[in-house]
N, C-alpha and C. Protein backbone atom coordinates (compact mmCIF):
# COMPACT_ATOMS: atom_id res chain seq x y z
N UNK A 1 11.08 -45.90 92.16
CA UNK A 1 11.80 -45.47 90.97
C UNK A 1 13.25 -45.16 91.35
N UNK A 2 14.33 -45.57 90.62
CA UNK A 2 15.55 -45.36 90.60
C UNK A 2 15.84 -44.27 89.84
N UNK A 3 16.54 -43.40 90.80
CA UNK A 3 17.35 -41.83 90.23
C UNK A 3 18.55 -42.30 89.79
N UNK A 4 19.23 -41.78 89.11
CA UNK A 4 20.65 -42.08 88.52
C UNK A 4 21.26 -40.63 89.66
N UNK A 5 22.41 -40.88 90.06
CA UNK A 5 23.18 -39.59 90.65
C UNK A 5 23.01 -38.34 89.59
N UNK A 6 23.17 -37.12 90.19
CA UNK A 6 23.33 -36.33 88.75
C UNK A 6 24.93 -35.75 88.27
N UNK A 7 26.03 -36.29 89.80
CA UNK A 7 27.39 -36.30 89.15
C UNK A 7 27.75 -37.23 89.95
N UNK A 8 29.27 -37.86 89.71
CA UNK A 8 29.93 -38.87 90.64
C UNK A 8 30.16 -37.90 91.87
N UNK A 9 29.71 -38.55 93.13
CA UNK A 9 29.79 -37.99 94.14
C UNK A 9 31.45 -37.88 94.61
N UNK A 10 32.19 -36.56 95.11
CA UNK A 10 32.98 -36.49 95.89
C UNK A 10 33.43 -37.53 96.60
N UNK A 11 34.85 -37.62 97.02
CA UNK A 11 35.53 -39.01 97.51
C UNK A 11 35.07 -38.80 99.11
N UNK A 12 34.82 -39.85 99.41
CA UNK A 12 34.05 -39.81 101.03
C UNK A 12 32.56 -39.38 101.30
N UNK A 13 31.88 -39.12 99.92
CA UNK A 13 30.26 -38.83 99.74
C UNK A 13 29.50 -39.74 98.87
N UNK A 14 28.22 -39.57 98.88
CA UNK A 14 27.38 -40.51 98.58
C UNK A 14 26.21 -40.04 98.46
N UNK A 15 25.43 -40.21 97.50
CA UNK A 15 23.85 -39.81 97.31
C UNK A 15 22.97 -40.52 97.95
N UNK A 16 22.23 -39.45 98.19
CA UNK A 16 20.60 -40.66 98.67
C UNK A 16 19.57 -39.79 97.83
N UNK A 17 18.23 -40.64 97.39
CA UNK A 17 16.96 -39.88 97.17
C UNK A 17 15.94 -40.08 98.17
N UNK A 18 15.34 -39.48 98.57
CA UNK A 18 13.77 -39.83 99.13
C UNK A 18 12.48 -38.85 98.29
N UNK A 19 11.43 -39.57 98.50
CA UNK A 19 10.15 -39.06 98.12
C UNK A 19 10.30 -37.32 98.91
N UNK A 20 9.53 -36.42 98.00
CA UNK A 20 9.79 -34.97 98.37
C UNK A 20 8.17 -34.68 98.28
N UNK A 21 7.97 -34.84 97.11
CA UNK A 21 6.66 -34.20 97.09
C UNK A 21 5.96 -35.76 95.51
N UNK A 22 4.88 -35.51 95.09
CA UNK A 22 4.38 -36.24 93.96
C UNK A 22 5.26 -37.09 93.14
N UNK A 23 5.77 -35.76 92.51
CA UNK A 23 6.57 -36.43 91.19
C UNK A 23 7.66 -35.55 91.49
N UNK A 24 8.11 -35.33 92.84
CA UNK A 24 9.92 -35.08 92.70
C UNK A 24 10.19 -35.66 93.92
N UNK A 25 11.64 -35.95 93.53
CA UNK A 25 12.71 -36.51 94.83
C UNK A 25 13.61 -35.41 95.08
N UNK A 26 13.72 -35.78 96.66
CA UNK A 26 14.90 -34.85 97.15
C UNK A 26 16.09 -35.60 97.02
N UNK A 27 17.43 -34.77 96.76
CA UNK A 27 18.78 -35.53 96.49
C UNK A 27 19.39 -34.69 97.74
N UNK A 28 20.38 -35.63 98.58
CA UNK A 28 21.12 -35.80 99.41
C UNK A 28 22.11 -35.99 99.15
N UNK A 29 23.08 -35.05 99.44
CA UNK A 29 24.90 -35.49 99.79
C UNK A 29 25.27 -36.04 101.08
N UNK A 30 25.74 -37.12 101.29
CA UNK A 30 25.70 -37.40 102.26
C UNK A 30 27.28 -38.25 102.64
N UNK A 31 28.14 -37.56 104.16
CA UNK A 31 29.58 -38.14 104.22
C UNK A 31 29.59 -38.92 105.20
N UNK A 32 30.11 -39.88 104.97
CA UNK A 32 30.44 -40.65 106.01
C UNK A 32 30.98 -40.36 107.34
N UNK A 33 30.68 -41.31 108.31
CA UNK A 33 30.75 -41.05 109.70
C UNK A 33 32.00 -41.42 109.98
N UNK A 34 32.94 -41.11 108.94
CA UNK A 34 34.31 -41.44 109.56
C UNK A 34 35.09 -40.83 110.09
N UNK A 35 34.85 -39.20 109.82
CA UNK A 35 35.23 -38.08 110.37
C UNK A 35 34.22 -37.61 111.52
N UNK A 36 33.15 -37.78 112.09
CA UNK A 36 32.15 -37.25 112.65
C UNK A 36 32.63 -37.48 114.07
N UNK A 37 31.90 -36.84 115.12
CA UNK A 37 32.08 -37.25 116.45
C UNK A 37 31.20 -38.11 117.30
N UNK A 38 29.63 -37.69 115.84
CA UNK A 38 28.94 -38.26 116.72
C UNK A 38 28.70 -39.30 115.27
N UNK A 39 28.65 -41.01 115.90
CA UNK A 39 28.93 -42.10 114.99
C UNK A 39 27.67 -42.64 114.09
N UNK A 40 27.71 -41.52 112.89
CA UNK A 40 26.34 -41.26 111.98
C UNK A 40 27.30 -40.60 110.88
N UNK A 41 26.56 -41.12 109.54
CA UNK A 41 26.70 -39.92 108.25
C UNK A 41 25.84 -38.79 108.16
N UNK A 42 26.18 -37.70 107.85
CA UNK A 42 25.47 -36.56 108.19
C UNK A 42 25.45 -35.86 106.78
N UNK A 43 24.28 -35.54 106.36
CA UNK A 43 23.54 -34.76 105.35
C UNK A 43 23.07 -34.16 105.10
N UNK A 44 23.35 -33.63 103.94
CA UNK A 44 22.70 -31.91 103.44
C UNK A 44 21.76 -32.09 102.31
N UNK A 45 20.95 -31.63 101.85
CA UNK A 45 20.19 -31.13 100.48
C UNK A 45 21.26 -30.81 99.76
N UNK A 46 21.44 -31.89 98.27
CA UNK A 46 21.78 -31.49 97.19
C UNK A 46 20.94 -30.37 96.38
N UNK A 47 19.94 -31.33 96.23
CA UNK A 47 18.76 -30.18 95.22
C UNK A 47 17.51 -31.13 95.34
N UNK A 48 16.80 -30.93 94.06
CA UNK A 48 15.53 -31.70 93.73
C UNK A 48 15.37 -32.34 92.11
N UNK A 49 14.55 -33.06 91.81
CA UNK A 49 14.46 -33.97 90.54
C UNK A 49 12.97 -34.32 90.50
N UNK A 50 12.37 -33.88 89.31
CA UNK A 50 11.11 -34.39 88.98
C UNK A 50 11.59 -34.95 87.54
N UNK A 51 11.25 -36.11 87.94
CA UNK A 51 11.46 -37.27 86.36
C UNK A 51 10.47 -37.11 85.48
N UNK A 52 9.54 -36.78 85.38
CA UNK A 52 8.38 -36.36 84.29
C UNK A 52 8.77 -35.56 83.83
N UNK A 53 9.19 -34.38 84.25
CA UNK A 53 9.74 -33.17 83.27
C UNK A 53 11.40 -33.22 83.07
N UNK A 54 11.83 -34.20 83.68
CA UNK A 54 13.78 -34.25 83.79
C UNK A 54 13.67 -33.09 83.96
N UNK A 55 13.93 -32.62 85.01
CA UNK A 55 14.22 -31.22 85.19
C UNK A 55 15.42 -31.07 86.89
N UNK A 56 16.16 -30.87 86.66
CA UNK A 56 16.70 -30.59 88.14
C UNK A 56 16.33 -29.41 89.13
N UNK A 57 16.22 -28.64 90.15
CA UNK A 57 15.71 -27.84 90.87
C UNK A 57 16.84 -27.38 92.01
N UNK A 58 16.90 -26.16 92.48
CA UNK A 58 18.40 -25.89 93.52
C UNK A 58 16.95 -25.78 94.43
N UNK A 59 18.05 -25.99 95.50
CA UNK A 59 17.56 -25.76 97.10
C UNK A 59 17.50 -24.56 97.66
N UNK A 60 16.33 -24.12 97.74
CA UNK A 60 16.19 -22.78 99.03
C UNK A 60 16.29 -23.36 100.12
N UNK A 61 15.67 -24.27 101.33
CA UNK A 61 15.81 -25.34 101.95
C UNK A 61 15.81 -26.28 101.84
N UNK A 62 15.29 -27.42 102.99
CA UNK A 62 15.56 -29.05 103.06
C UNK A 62 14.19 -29.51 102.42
N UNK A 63 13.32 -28.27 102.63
CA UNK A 63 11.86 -28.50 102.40
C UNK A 63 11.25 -27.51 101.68
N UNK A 64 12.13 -26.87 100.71
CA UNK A 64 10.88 -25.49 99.54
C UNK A 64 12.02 -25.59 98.46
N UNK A 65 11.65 -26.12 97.83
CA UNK A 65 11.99 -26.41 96.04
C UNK A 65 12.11 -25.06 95.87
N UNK A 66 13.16 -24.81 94.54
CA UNK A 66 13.90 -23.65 93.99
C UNK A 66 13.51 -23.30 92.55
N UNK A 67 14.00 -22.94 91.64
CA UNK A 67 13.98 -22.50 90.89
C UNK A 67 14.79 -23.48 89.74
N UNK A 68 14.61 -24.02 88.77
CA UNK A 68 14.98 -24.93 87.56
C UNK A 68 16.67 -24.80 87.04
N UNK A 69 17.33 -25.55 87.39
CA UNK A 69 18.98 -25.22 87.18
C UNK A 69 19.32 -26.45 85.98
N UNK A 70 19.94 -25.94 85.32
CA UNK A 70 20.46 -26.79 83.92
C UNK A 70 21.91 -27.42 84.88
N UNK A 71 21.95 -28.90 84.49
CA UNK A 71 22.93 -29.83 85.17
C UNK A 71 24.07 -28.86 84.70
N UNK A 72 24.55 -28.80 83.64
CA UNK A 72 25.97 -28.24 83.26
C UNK A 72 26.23 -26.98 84.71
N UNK A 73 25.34 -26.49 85.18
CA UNK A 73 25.56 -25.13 86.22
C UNK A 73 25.56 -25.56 88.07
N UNK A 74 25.66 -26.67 87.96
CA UNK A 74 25.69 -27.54 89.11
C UNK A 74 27.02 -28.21 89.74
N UNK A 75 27.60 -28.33 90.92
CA UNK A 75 28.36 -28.92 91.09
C UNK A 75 27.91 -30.15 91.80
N UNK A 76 29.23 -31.17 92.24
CA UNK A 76 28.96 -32.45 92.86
C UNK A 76 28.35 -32.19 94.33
N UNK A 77 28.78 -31.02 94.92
CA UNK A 77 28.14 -30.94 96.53
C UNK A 77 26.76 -30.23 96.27
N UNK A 78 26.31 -29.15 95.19
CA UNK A 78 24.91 -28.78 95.83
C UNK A 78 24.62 -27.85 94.08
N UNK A 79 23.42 -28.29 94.25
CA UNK A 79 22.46 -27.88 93.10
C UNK A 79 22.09 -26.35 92.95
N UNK A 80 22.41 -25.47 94.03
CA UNK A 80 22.67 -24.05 94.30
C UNK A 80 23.47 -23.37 93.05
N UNK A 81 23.06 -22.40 92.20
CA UNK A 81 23.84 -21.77 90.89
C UNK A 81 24.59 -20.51 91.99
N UNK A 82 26.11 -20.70 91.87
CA UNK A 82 26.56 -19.35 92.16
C UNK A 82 26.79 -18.15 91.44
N UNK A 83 25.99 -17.03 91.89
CA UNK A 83 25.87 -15.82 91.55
C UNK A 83 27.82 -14.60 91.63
N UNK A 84 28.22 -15.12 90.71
CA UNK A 84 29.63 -14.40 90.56
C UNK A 84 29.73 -13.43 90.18
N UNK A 85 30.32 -12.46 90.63
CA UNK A 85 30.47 -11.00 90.27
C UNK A 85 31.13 -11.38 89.03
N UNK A 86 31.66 -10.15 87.68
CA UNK A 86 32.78 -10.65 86.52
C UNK A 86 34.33 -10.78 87.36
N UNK A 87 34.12 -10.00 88.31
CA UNK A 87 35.81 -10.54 88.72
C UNK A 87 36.04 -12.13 89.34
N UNK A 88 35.03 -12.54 89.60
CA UNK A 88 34.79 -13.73 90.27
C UNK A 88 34.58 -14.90 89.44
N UNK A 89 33.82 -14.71 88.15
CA UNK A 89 33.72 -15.22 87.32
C UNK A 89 35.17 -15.47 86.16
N UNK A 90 35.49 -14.44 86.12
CA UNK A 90 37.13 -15.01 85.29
C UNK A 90 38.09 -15.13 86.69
N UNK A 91 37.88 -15.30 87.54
CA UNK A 91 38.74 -16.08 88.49
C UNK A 91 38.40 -17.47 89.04
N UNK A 92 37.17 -17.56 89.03
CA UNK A 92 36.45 -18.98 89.82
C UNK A 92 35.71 -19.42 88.72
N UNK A 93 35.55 -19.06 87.34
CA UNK A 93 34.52 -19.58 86.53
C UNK A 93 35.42 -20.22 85.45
């Protein structure tokens, strides 16, 4: 099954999915080895995606599914919701 990205990836990044569990995929950010030392792209956990329920999921790790995040609360590097104080929030929000 083909995932659609869930934003246009960052300039010099790139998505991957793999099988996670049943009916979800893990999403990968992943940058190219053009900056690296050692000559590989190197990757992190975006989040998670179960297509039966469209539902997106943030990352506690690479391997324990999170808690249900609405796309609008997501950025392009990681499916993680940041917790902003109000001063943080009318400065960074």
């Amino acid at each position: 099954m083909i995932i659609e990205p869930p934003h246009n990836p960052p300039e010099g990044y790139y998505y991957e999915t793999t099988n996670f569990k049943r009916n979800v995929f893990a999403i990968w950010i992943c940058r190219d080895s053009s900056y690296s030392l050692i000559n590989r792209s190197s990757k992190s956990i975006w989040g998670f995606y179960n297509p039966t329920k469209r539902q997106y999921y943030s990352p506690i790790t690479s391997t324990k599914q999170g808690s249900p995040v609405e796309l609008s609360q997501t950025t392009p590097y990681s499916a993680m919701v940041l917790n902003l104080n109000p001063l943080e929030t009318l400065l960074y929000g």
